[in-house]
Protein backbone atom coordinates (compact mmCIF):
# COMPACT_ATOMS: atom_id res chain seq x y z
CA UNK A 1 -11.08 7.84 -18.53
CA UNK A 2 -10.56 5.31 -21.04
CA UNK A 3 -13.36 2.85 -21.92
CA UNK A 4 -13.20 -0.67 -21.52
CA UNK A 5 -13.10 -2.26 -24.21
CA UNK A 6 -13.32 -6.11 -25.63
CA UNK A 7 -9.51 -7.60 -26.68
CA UNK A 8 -10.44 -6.84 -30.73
CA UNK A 9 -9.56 -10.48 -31.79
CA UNK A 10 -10.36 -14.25 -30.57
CA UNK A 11 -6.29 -14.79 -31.59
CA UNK A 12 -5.85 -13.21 -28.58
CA UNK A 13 -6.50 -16.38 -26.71
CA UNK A 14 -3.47 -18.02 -27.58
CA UNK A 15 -2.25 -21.28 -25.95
CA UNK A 16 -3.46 -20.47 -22.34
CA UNK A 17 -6.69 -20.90 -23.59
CA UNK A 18 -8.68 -23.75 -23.03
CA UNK A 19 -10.96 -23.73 -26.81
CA UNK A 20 -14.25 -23.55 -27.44
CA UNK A 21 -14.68 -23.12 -23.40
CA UNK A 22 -12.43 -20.14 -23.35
CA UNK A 23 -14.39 -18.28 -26.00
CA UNK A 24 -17.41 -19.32 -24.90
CA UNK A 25 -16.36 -17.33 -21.41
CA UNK A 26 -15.24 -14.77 -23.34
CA UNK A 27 -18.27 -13.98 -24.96
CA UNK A 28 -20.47 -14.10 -21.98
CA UNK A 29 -18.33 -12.02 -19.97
CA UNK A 30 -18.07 -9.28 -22.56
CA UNK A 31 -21.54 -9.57 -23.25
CA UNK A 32 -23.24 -9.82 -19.69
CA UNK A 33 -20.39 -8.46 -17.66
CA UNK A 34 -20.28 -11.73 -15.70
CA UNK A 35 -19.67 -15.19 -16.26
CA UNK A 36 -19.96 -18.13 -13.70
CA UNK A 37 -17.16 -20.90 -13.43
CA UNK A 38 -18.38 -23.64 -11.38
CA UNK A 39 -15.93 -26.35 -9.56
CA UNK A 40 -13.36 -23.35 -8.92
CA UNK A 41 -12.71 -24.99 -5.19
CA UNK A 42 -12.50 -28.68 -3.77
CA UNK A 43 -14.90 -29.14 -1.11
CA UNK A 44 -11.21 -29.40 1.00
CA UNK A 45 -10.54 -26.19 -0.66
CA UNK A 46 -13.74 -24.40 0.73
CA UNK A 47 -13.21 -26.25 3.87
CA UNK A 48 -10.11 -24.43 4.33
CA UNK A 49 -10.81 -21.38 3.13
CA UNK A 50 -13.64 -21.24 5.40
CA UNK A 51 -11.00 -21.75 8.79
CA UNK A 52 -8.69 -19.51 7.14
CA UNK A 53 -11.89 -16.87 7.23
CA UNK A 54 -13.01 -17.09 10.30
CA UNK A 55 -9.35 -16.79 11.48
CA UNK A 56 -8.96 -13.43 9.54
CA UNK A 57 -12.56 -11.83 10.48
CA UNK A 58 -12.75 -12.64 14.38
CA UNK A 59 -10.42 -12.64 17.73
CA UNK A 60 -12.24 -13.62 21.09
CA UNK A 61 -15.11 -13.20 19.38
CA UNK A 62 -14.89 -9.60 17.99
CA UNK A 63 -13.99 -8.17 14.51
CA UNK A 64 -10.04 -8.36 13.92
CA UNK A 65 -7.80 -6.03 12.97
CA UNK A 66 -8.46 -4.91 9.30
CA UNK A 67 -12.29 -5.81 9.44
CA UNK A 68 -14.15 -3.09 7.92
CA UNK A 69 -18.28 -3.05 8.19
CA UNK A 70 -20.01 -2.58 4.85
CA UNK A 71 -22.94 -1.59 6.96
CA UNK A 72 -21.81 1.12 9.42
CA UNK A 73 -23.21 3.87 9.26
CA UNK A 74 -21.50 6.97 10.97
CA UNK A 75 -22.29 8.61 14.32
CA UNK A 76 -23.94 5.11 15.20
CA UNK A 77 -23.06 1.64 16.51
CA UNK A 78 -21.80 -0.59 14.15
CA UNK A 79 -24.37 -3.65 13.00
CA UNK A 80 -21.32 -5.81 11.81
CA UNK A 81 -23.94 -7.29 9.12
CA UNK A 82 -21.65 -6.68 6.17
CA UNK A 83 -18.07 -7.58 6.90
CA UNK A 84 -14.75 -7.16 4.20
CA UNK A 85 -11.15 -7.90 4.77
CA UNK A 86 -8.92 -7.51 2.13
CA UNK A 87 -5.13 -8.76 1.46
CA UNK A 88 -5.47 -12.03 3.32
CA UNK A 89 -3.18 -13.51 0.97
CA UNK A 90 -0.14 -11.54 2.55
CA UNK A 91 -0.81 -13.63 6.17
CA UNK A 92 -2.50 -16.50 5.49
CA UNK A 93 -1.02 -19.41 3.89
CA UNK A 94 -4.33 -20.94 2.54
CA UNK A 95 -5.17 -17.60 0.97
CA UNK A 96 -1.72 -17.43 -0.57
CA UNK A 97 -1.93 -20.28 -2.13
CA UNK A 98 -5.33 -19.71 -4.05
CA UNK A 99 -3.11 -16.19 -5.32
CA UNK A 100 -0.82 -18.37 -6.74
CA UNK A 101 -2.68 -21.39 -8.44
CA UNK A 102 -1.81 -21.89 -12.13
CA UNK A 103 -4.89 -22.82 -13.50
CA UNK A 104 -6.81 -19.13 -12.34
CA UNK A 105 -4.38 -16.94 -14.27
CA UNK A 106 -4.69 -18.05 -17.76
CA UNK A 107 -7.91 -18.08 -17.66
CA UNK A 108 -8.59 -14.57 -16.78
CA UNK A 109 -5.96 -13.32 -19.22
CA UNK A 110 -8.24 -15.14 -21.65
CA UNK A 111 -10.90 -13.08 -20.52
CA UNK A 112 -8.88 -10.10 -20.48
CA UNK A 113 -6.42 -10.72 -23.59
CA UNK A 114 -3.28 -10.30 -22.43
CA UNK A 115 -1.32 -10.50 -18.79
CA UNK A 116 -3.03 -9.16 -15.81
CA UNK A 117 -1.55 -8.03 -12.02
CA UNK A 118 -3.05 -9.53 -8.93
CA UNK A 119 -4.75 -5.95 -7.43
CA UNK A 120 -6.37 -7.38 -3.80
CA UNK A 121 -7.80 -10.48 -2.79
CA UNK A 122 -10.85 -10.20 -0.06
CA UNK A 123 -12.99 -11.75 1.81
CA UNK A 124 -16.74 -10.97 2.32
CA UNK A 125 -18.86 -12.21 5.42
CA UNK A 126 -22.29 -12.16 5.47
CA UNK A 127 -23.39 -12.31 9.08
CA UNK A 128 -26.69 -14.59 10.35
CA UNK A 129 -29.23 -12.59 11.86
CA UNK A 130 -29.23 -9.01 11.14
CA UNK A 131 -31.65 -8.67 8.06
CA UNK A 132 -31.42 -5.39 5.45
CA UNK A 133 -28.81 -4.49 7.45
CA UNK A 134 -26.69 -7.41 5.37
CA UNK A 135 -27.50 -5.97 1.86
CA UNK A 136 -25.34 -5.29 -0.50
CA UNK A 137 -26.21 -1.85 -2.35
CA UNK A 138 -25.75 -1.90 -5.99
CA UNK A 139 -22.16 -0.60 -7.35
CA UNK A 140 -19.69 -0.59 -9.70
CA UNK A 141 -16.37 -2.03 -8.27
CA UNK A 142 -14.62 0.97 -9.94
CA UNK A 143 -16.45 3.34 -7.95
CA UNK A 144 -14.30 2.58 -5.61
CA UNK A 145 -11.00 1.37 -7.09
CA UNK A 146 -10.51 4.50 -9.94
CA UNK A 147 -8.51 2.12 -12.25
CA UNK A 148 -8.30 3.16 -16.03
CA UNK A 149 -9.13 1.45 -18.01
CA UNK A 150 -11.43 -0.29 -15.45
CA UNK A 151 -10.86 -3.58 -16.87
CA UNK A 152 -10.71 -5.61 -13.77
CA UNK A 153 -11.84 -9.33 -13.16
CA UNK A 154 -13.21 -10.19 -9.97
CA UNK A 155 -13.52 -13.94 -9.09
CA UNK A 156 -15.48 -14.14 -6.26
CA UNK A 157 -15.68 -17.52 -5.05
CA UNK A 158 -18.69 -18.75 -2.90
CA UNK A 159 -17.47 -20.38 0.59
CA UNK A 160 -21.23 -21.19 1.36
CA UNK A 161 -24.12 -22.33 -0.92
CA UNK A 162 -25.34 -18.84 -2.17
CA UNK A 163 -29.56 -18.36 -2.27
CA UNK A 164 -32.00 -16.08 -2.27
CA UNK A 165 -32.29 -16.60 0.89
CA UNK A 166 -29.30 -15.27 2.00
CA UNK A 167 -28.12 -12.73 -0.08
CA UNK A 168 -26.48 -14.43 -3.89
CA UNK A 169 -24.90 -11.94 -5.65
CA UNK A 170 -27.24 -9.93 -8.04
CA UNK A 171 -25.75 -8.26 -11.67
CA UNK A 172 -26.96 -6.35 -14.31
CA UNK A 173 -26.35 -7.69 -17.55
CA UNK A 174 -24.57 -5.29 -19.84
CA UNK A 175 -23.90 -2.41 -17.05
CA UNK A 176 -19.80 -2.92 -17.71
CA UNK A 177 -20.24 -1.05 -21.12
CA UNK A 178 -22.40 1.88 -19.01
CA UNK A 179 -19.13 3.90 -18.42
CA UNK A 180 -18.85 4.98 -14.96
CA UNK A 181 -22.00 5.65 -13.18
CA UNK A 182 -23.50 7.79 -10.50
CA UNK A 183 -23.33 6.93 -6.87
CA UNK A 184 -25.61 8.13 -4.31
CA UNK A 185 -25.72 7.78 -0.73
CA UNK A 186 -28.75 5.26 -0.03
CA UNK A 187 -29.23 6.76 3.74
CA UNK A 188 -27.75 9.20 5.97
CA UNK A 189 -24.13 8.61 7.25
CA UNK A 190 -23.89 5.16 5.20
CA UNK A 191 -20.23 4.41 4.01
CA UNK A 192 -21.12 3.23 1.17
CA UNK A 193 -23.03 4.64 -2.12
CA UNK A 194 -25.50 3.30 -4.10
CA UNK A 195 -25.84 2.96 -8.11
CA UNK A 196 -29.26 3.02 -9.67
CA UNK A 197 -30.61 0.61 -12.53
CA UNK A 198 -33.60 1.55 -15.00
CA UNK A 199 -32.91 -2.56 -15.49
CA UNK A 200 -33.36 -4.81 -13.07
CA UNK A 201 -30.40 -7.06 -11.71
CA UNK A 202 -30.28 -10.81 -12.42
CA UNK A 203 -29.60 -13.26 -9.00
CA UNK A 204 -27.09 -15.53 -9.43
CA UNK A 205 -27.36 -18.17 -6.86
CA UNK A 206 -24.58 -20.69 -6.89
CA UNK A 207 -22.78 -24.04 -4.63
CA UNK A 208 -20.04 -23.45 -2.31
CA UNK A 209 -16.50 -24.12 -4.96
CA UNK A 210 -18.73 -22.19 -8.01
CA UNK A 211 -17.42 -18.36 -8.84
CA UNK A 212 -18.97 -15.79 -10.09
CA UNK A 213 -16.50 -13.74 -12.40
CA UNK A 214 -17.43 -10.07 -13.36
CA UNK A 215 -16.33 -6.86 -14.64
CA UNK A 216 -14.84 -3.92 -12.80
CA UNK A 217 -17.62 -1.59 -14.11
CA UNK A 218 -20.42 -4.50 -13.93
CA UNK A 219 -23.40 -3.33 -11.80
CA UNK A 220 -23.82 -5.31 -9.01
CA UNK A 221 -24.84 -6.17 -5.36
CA UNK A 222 -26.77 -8.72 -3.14
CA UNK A 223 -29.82 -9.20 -0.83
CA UNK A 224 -29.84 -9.62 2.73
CA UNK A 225 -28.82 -13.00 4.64
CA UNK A 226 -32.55 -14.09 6.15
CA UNK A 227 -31.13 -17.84 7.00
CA UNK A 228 -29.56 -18.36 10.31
CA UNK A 229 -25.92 -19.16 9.27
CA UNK A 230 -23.71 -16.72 7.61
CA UNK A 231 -22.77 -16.10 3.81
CA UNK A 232 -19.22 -16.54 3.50
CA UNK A 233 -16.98 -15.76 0.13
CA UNK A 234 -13.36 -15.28 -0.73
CA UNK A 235 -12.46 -13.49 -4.24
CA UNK A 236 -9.13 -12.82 -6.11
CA UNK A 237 -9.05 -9.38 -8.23
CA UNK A 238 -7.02 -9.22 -11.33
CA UNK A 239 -6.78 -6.14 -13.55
CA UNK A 240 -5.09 -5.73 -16.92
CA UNK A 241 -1.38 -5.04 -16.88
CA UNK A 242 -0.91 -1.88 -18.29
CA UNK A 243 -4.23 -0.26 -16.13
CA UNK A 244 -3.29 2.79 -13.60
CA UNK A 245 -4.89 3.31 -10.36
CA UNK A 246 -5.78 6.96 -9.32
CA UNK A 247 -3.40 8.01 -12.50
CA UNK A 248 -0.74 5.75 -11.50
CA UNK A 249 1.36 3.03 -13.04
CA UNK A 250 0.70 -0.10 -11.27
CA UNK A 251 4.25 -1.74 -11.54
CA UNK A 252 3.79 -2.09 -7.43
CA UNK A 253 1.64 -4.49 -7.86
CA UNK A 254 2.69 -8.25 -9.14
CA UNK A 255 2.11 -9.45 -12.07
CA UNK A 256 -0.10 -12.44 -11.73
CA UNK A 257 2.21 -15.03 -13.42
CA UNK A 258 4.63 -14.40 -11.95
CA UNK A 259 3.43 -15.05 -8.67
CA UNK A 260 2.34 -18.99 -9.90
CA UNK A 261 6.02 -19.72 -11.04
């Protein structure tokens, strides 16, 4: 697989960057593996994203079609503690139109150095009330997504104020340079795997509007939701242009400026 790797030069930025800012980004992202853009969403924004939401995770009160459960583990009932959609861009109007704001693109390309194709958006819901069963195991986003090189940006926008309390996202600085690393199952019959860290993760709580922007390969997960609402958050996924996925080109998938023209 190839490595991911830094753009070599700070030219790279061009004119869609935004100066000292855009380098500064830069450098924490390729440094850390995650950087954290606050004011990403109007407080109408996050208003409407979190209708748009609840629309795409629940009919008459159970999951809708598409939901998948983070937590389910197989041969038993689902929890429904851990809850992803992805692609609600292609049937909801309010998703759509976070896909294809111009002010997102350029700088991620920044952070990238050079154009990038929209891969997925998704949605992640955090449900009230059903403890560990809400945590996030630590991954790598490429575990998952087997694009090479795995240089992916996830912006993954908070709908609710993320705390401690229930469940901010966690990351461990530096993991994107690890290379790919081993997954485990963390129980029996658990659809997900598990990553293990000799270094400990760093919480990142942040408002509802603030995004937390990190690294395909960039160690990560979150605790469980202990506070009796739920933890609600919408991302967009961008990965560089010329990536595959699973050995493929990606020419299926749109390039992201074009889709803001």
């Amino acid at each position: 697989m190839t490595p991911s790797r830094q753009p070599a030069d700070a030219a790279d930025l061009t004119s869609t960057s935004t100066g000292a800012t855009a380098a500064a980004d830069r450098e924490a992202f390729w440094r850390d593996g995650v950087v954290r853009w606050d004011g990403v969403l109007t407080p109408q924004q996050v208003a409407d994203l979190r209708i748009s939401v609840e629309k795409a995770f629940f009919s008459a009160g159970r999951p809708a079609e598409g939901v998948r459960d983070l937590s389910e583990r197989q041969g038993e009932p689902l929890d429904l503690a851990l809850l992803q959609k992805v692609d609600l861009w292609q049937s909801d109007a309010t998703c759509e139109a976070q896909v294809r704001r111009p002010d997102l693109v350029p700088r991620v390309e920044a952070l990238l150095g050079g154009p990038v194709r929209l891969f997925r958006d998704h949605s992640f819901y955090k449900a009230a009330g059903k403890g560990e069963r809400s945590r996030l195991v630590l991954h790598q986003d490429n575990r998952y997504w087997h694009l090479d090189p795995p240089d992916a940006v996830t912006v993954w926008m908070a709908l609710d104020d993320a705390t401690l309390e229930n469940g901010c996202v966690q990351y461990v600085h530096g993991s994107h340079r690890w290379g790919r690393v081993e997954h485990t199952r963390p129980e029996e019959g658990a659809v997900l795997v598990e990553a293990h860290s000799d270094q400990e993760p760093v919480a990142y709580p942040v408002p509802a509007g603030s995004a937390l922007v990190h690294h395909a390969n960039t160690l990560h997960g979150s605790g469980p939701n202990l506070t009796s609402g739920p933890r609600r958050a919408y991302a967009l996924v961008f990965v560089r242009a010329d990536a595959t996925v699973r050995g493929r080109p990606m020419t299926d998938f749109p390039l992201a400026a074009d889709l803001v023209k």
